[in-house]
PDB file of N, CA and C in Angstrom:
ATOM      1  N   UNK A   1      84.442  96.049 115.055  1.00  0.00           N
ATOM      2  CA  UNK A   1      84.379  94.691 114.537  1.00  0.00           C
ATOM      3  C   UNK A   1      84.225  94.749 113.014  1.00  0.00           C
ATOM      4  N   UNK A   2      84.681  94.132 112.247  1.00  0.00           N
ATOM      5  CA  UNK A   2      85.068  94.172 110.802  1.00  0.00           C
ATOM      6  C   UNK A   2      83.760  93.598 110.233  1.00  0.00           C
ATOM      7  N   UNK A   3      82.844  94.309 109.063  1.00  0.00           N
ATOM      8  CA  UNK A   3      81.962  94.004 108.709  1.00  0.00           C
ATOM      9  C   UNK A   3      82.319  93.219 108.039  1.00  0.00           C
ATOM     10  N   UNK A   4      82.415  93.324 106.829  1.00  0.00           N
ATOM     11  CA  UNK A   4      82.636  92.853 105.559  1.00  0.00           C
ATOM     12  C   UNK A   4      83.830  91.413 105.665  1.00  0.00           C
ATOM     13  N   UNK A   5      83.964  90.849 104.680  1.00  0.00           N
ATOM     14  CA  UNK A   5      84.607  89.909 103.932  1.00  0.00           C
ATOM     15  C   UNK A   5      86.061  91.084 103.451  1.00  0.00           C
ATOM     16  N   UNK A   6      85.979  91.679 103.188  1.00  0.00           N
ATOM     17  CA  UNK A   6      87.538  92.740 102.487  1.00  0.00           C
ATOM     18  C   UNK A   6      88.127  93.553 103.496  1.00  0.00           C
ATOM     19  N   UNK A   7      87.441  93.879 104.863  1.00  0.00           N
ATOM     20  CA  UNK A   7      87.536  94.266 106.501  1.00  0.00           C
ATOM     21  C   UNK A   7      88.573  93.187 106.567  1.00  0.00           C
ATOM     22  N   UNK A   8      87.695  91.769 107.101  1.00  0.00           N
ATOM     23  CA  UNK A   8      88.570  90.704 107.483  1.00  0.00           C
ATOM     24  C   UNK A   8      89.783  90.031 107.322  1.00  0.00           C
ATOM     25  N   UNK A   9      90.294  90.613 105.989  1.00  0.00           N
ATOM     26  CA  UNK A   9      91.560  89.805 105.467  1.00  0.00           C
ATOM     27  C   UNK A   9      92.534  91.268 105.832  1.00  0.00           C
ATOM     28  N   UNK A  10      92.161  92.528 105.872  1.00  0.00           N
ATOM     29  CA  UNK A  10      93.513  93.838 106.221  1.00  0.00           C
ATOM     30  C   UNK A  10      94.011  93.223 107.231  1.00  0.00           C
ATOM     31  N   UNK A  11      95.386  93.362 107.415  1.00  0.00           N
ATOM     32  CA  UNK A  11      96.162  92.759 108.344  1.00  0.00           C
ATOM     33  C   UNK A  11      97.642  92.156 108.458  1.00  0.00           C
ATOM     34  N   UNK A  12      98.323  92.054 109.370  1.00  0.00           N
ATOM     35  CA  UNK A  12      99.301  91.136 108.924  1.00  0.00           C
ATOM     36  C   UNK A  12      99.644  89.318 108.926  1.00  0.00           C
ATOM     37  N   UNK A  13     100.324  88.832 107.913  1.00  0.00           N
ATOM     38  CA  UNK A  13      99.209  87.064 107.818  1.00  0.00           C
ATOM     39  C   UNK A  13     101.062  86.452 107.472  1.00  0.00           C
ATOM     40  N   UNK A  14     101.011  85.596 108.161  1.00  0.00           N
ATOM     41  CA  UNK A  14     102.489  84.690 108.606  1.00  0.00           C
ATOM     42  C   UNK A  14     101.784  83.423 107.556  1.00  0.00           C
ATOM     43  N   UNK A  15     102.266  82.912 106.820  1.00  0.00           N
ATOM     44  CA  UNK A  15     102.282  81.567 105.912  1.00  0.00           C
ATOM     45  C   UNK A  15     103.348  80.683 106.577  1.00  0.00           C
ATOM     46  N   UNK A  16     102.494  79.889 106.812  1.00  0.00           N
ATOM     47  CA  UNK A  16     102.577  78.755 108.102  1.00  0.00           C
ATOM     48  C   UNK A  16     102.654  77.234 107.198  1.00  0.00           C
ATOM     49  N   UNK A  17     101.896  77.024 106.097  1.00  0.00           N
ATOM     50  CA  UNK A  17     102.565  75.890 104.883  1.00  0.00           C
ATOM     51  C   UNK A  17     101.967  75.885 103.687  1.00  0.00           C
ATOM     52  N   UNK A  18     102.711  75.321 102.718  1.00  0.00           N
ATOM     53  CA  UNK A  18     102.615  75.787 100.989  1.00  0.00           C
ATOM     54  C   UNK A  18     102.788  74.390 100.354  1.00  0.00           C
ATOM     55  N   UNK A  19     101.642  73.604  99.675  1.00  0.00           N
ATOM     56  CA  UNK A  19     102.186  72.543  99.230  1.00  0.00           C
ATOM     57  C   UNK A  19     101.326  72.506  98.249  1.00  0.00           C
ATOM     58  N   UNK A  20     102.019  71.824  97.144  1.00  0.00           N
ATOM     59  CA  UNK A  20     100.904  71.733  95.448  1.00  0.00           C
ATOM     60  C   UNK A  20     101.084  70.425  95.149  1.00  0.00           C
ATOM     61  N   UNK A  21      99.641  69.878  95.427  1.00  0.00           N
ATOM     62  CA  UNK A  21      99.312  68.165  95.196  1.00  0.00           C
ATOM     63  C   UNK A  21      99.007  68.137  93.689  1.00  0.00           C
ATOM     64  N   UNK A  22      99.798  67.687  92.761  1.00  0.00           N
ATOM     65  CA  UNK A  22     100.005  67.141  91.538  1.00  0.00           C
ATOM     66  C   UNK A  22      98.225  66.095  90.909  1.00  0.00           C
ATOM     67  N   UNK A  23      98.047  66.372  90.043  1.00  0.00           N
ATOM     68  CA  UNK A  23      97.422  65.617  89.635  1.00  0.00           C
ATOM     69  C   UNK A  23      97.317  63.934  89.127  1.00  0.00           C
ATOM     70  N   UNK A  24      98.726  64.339  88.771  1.00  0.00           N
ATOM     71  CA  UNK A  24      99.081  62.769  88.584  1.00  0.00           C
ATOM     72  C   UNK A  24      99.266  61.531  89.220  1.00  0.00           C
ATOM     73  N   UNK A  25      98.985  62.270  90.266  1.00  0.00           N
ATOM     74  CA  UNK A  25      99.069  61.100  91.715  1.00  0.00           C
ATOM     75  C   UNK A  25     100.569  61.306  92.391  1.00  0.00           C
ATOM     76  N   UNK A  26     101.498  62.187  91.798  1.00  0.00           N
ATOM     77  CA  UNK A  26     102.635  61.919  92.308  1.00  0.00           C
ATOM     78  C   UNK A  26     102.721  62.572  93.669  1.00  0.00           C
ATOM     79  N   UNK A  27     104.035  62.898  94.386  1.00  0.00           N
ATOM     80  CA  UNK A  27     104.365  62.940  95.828  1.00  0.00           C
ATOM     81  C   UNK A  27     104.020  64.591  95.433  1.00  0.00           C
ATOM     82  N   UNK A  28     103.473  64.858  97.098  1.00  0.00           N
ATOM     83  CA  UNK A  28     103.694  66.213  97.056  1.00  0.00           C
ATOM     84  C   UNK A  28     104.600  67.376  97.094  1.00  0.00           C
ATOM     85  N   UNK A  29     104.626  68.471  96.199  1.00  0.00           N
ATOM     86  CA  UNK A  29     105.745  69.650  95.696  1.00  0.00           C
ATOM     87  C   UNK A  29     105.646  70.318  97.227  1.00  0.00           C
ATOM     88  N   UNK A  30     106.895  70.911  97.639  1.00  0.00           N
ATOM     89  CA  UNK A  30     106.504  72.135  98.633  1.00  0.00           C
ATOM     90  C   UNK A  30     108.093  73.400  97.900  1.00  0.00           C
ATOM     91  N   UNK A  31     106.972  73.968  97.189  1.00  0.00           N
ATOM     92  CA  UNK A  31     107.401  74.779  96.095  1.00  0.00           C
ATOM     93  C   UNK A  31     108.920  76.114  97.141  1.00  0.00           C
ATOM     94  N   UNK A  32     108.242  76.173  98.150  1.00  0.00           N
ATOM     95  CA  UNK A  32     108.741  77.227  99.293  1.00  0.00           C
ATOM     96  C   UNK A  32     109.415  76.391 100.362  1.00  0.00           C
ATOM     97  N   UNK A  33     110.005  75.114 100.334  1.00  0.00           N
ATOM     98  CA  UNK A  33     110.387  74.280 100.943  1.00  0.00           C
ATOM     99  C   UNK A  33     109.087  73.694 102.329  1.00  0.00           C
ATOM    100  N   UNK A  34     109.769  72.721 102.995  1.00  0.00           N
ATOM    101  CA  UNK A  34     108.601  72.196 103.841  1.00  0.00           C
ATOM    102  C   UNK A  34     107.928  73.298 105.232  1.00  0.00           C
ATOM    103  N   UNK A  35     109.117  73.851 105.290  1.00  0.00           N
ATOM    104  CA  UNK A  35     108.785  75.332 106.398  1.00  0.00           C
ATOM    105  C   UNK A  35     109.520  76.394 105.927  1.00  0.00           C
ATOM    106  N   UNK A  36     108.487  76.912 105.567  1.00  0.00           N
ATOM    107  CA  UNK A  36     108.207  78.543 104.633  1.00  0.00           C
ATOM    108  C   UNK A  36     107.970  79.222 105.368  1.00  0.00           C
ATOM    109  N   UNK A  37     109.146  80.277 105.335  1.00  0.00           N
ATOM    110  CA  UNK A  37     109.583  81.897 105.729  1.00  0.00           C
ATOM    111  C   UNK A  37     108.608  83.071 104.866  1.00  0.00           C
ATOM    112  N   UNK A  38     107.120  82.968 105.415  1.00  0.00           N
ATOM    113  CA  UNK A  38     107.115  84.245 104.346  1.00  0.00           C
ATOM    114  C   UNK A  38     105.798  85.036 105.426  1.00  0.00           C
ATOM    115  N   UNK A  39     105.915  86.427 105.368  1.00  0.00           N
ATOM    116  CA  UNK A  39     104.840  87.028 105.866  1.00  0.00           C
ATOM    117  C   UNK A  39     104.111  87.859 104.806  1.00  0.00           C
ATOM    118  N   UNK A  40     103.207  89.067 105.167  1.00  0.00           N
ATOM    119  CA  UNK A  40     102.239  89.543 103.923  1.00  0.00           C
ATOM    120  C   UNK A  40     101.446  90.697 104.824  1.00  0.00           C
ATOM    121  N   UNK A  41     101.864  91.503 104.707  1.00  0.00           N
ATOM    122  CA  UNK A  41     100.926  92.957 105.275  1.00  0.00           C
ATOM    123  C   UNK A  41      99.709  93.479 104.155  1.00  0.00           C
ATOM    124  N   UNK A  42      98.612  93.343 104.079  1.00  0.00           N
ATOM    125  CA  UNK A  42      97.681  93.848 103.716  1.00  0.00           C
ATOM    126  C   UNK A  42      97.308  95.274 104.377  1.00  0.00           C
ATOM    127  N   UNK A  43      97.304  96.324 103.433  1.00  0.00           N
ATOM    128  CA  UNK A  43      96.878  97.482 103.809  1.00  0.00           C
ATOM    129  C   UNK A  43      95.651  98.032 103.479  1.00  0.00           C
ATOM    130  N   UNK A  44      95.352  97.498 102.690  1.00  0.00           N
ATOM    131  CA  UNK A  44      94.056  97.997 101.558  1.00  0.00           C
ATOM    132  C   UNK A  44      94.037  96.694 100.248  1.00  0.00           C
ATOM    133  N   UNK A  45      92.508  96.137 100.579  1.00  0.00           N
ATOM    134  CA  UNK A  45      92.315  95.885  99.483  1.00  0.00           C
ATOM    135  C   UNK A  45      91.560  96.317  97.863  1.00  0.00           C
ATOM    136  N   UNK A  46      91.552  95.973  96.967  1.00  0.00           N
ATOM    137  CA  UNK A  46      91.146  96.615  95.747  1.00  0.00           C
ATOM    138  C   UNK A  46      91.066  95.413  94.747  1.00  0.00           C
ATOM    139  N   UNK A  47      89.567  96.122  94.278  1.00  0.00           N
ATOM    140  CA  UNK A  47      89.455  95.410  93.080  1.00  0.00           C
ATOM    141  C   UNK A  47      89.635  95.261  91.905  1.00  0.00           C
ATOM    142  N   UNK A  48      89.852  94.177  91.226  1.00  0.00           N
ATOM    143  CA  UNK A  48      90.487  94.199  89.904  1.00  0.00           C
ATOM    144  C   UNK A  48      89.462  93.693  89.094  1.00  0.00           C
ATOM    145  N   UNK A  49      89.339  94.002  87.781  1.00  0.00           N
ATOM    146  CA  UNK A  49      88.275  93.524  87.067  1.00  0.00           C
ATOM    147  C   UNK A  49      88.832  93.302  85.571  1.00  0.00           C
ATOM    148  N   UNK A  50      88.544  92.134  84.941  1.00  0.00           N
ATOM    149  CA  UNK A  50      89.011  92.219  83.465  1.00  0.00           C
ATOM    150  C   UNK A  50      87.991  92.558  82.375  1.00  0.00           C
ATOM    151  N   UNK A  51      88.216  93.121  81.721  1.00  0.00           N
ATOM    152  CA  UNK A  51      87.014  93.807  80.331  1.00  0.00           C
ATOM    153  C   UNK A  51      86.626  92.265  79.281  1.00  0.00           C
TER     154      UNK A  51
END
């Protein structure tokens, strides 16, 4: 059973919907159209840090 928070996300993850609500009040963008083709294999995660 996956301890951690960085355990939990290794895996493979299907994106199921993508939409960016505008500030301006306008209609919502779906940048990847309304049904988005995309999957994402996580093998290892790692951290990044800026100086």
């Amino acid at each position: 059973m996956p301890t951690s928070l960085k355990d939990k996300f290794i895996g493979a993850w299907k994106l199921i919907s993508y939409a960016e609500n505008p500030v301006d009040g306008s209609a919502l963008f779906y940048p990847m159209s309304e049904k988005p083709m995309a999957s994402s294999c996580i093998r290892q995660m790692v951290s990044c840090r800026s100086n």
